[in-house]
Protein backbone atom coordinates (compact mmCIF):
# COMPACT_ATOMS: atom_id res chain seq x y z
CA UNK A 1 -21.06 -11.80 -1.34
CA UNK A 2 -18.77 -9.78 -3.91
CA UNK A 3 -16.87 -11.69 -6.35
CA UNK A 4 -13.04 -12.03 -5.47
CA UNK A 5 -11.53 -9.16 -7.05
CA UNK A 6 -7.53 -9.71 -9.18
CA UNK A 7 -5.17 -9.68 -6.73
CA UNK A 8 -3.34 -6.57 -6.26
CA UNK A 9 0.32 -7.54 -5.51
CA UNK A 10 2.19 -4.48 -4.09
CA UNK A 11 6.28 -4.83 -3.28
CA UNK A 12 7.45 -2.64 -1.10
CA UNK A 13 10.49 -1.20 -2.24
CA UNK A 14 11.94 -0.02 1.46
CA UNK A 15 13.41 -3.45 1.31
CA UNK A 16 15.70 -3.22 -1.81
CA UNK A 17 19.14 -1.80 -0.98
CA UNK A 18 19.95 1.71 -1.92
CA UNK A 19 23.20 1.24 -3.48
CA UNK A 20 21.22 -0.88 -6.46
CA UNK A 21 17.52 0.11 -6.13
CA UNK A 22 17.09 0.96 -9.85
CA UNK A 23 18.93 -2.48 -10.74
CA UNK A 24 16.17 -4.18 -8.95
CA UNK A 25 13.18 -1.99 -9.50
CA UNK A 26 14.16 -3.17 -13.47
CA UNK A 27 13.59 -6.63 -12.26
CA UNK A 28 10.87 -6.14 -10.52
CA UNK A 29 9.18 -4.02 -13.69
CA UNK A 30 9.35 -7.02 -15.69
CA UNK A 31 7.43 -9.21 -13.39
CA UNK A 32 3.52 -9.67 -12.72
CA UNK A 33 3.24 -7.55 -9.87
CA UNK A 34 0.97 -4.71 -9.86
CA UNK A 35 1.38 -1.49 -8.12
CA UNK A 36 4.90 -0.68 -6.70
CA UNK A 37 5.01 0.52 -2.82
CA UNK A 38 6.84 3.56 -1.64
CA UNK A 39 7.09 4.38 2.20
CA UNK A 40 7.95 8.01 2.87
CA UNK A 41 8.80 8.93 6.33
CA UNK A 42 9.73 11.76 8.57
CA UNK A 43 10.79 9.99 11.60
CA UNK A 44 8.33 12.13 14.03
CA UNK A 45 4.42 10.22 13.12
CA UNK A 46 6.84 7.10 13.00
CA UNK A 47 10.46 6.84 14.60
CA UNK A 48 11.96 5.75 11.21
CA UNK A 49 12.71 7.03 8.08
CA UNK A 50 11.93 5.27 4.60
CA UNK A 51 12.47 6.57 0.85
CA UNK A 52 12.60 10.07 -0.29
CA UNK A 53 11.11 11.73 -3.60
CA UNK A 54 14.15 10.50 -5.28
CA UNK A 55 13.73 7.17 -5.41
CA UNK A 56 10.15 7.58 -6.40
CA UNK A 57 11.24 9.91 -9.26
CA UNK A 58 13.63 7.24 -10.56
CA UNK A 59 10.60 3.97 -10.34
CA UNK A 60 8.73 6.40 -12.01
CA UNK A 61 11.39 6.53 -15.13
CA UNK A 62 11.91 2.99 -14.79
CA UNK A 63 8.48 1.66 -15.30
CA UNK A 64 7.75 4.47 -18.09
CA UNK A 65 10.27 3.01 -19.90
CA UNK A 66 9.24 -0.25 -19.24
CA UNK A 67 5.92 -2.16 -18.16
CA UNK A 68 4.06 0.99 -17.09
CA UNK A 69 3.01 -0.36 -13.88
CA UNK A 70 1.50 2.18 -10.66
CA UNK A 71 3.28 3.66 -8.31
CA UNK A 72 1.54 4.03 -4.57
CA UNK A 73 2.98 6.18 -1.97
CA UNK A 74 2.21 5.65 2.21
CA UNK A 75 2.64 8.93 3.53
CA UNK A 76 3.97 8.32 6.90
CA UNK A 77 4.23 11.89 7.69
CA UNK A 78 2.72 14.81 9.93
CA UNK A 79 1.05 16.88 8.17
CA UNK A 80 0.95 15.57 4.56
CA UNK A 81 -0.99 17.87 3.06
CA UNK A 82 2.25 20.07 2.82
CA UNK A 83 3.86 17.18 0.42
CA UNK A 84 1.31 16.09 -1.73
CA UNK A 85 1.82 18.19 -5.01
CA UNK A 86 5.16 17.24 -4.88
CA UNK A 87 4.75 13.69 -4.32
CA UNK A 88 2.18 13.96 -7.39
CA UNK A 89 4.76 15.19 -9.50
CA UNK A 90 7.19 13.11 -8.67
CA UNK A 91 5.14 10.35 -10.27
CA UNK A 92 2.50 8.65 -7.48
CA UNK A 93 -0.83 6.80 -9.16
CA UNK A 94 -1.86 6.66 -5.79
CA UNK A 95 -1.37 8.91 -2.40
CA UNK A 96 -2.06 7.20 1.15
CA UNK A 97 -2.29 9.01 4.24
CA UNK A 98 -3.05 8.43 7.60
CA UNK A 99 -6.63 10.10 9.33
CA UNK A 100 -4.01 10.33 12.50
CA UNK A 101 -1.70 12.90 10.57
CA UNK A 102 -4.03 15.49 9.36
CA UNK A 103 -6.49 17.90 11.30
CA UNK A 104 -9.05 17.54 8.60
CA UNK A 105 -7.64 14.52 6.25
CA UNK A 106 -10.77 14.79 4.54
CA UNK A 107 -9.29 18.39 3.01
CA UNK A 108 -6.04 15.83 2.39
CA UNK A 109 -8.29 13.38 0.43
CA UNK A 110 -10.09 15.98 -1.67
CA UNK A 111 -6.47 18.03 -2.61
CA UNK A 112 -5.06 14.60 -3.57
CA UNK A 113 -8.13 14.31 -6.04
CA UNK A 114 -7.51 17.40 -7.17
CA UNK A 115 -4.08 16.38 -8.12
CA UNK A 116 -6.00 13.69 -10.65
CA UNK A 117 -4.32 10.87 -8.17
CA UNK A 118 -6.42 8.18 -6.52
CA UNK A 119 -7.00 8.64 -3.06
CA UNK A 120 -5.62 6.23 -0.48
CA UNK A 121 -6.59 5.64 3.66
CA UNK A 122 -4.22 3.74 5.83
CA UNK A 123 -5.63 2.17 8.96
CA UNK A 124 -3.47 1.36 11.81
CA UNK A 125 -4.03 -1.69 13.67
CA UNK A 126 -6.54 0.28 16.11
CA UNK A 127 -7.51 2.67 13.76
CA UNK A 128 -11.36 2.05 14.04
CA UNK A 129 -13.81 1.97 11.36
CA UNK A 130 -16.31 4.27 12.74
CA UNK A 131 -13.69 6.84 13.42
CA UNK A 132 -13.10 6.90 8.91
CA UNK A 133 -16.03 5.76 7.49
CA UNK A 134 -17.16 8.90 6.63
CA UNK A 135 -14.31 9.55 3.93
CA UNK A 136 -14.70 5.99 2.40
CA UNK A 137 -16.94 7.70 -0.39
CA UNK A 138 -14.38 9.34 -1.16
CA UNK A 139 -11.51 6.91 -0.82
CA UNK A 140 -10.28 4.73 -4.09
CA UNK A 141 -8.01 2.48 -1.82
CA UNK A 142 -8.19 1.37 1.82
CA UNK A 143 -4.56 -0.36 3.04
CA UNK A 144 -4.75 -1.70 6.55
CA UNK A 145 -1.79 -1.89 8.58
CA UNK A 146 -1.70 -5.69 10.56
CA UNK A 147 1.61 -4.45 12.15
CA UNK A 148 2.69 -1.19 14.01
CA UNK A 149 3.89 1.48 10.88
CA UNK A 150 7.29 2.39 10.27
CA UNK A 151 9.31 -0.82 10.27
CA UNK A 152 9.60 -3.58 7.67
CA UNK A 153 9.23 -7.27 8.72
CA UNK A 154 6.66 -7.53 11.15
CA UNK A 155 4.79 -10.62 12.02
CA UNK A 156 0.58 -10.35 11.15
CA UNK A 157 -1.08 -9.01 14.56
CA UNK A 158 -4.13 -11.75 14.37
CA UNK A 159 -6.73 -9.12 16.11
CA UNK A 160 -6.57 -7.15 12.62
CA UNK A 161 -8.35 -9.91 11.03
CA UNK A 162 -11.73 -8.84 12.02
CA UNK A 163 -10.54 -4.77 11.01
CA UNK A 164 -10.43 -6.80 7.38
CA UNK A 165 -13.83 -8.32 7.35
CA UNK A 166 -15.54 -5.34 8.90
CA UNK A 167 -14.40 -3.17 6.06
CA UNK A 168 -15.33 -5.36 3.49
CA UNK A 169 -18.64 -5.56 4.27
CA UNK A 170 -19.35 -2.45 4.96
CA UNK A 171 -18.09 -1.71 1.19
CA UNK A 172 -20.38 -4.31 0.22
CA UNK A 173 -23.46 -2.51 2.42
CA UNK A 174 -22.98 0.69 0.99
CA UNK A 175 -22.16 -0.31 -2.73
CA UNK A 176 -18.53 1.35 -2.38
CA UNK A 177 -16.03 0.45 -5.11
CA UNK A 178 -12.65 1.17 -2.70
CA UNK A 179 -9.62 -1.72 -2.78
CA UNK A 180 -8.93 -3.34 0.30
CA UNK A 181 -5.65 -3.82 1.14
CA UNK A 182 -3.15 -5.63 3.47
CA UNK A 183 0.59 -3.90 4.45
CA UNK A 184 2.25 -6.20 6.94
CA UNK A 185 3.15 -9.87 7.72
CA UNK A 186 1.59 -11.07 4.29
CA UNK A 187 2.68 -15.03 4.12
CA UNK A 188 1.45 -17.22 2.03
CA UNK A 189 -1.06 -18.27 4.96
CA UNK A 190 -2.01 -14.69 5.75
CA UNK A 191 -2.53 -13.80 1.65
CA UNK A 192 -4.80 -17.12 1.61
CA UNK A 193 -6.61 -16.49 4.25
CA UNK A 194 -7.40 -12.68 3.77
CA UNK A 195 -8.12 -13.13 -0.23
CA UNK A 196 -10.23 -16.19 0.17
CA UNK A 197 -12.17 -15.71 3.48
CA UNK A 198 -12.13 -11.79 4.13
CA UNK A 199 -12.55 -9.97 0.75
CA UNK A 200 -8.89 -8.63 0.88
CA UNK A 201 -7.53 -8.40 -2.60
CA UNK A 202 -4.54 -6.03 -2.35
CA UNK A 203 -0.87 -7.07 -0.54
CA UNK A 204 1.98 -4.92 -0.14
CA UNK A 205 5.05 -7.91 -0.37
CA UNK A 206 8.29 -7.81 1.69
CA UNK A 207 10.69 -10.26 3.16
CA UNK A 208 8.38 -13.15 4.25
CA UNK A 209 7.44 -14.02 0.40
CA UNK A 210 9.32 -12.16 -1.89
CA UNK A 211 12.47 -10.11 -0.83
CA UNK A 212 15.72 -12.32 0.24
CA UNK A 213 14.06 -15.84 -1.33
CA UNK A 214 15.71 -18.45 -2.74
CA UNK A 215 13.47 -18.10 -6.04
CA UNK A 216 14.20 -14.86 -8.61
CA UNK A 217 11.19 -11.89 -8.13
CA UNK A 218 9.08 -13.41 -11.20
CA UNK A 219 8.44 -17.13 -9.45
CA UNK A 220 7.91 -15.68 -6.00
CA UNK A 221 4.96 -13.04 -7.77
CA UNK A 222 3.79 -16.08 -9.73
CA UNK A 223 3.37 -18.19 -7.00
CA UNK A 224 1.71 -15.73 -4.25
CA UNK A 225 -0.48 -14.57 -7.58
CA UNK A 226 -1.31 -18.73 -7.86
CA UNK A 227 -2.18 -18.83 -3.85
């Protein structure tokens, strides 16, 4: 068994409210967390929408002049081979897609490599393993969805677990080096579980532990980072 890896603590920035996003992005910057989380949507591959290349722009400004932190971005899009220079330059460390949206995502991977980004794969909750293992080898970070994509708030969908565990040790089998990752439902119970038991060291953060809490964005990352 690997050694537990730093957690990777990932807020998810389609819950801060437009009208003062950059106010609390500054907030956030001068935190612990780790790599911020941008959701871009079309509404067709999911029936919402989410943040635009705006916003990522301006967290990119923000944390340059600040704390210097990462920047991920979950492509939620058909076809997102048609977005990723621009989402590049706009100031992603790290490009997600989903094997659903592309015809060959592999091509997807391999142009966001060429864009000297890290490569990310997002699993949906019955996204199977055998149907992406063969891009792992070429994947730097591996998020899995433990809700339905597209909308914020979701409760853990238990039957993931196992999607969590399989991954792992298949990384582990084949001496791979990719994060794993959690986006959706992460409580303090789910983070506990999934870091301690599964080999899950990444969580994207939204309402249940860290947006709309009682405590200011530094205690809540302190305390899921002591968990």
């Amino acid at each position: 068994m690997m050694e537990k890896r730093p957690k990777l603590l990932c807020p998810s920035i389609l819950n801060l409210a437009i009208d003062n996003i950059r106010e609390e992005v500054v907030k956030l910057d001068a935190t612990d967390m780790d790599i911020y989380h941008v959701d871009l949507m079309d509404g067709t591959f999911v029936p919402n929408f989410g943040m635009s290349v705006r916003e990522l722009e301006m967290i990119r400004r923000v944390t340059d002049q600040g704390a210097h932190k990462l920047i991920d971005c979950h492509m939620m899009v058909m076809n997102p081979h048609n977005y990723i220079e621009k989402v590049a330059q706009a100031g992603a460390d790290i490009i997600y897609i989903h094997p659903e949206s592309e015809l060959i995502p592999s091509a997807t991977l391999e142009l966001i490599q060429l864009q000297g980004k890290k490569t990310g794969l997002i699993l949906n909750p019955c996204t199977t393993l055998e149907s992406v293992k063969d891009m792992l080898p070429i994947t730097d970070y591996v998020m899995i969805m433990a809700v339905n994509p597209g909308f914020a708030g979701r409760e853990f969908m238990p039957y993931t677990r196992q999607k969590f565990i399989e991954l792992n040790r298949y990384r582990e089998e084949h001496g791979l080096a990719y994060h794993l990752l959690l986006d959706g439902g992460a409580t303090r119970e789910v983070i506990s579980d999934l870091y301690h038991n599964c080999g899950v060291e990444g969580f994207v953060l939204g309402k249940q532990e860290l947006f709309f809490q009682k405590e200011d964005y530094a205690a809540c990352i302190d305390r899921i980072r002591a968990i």
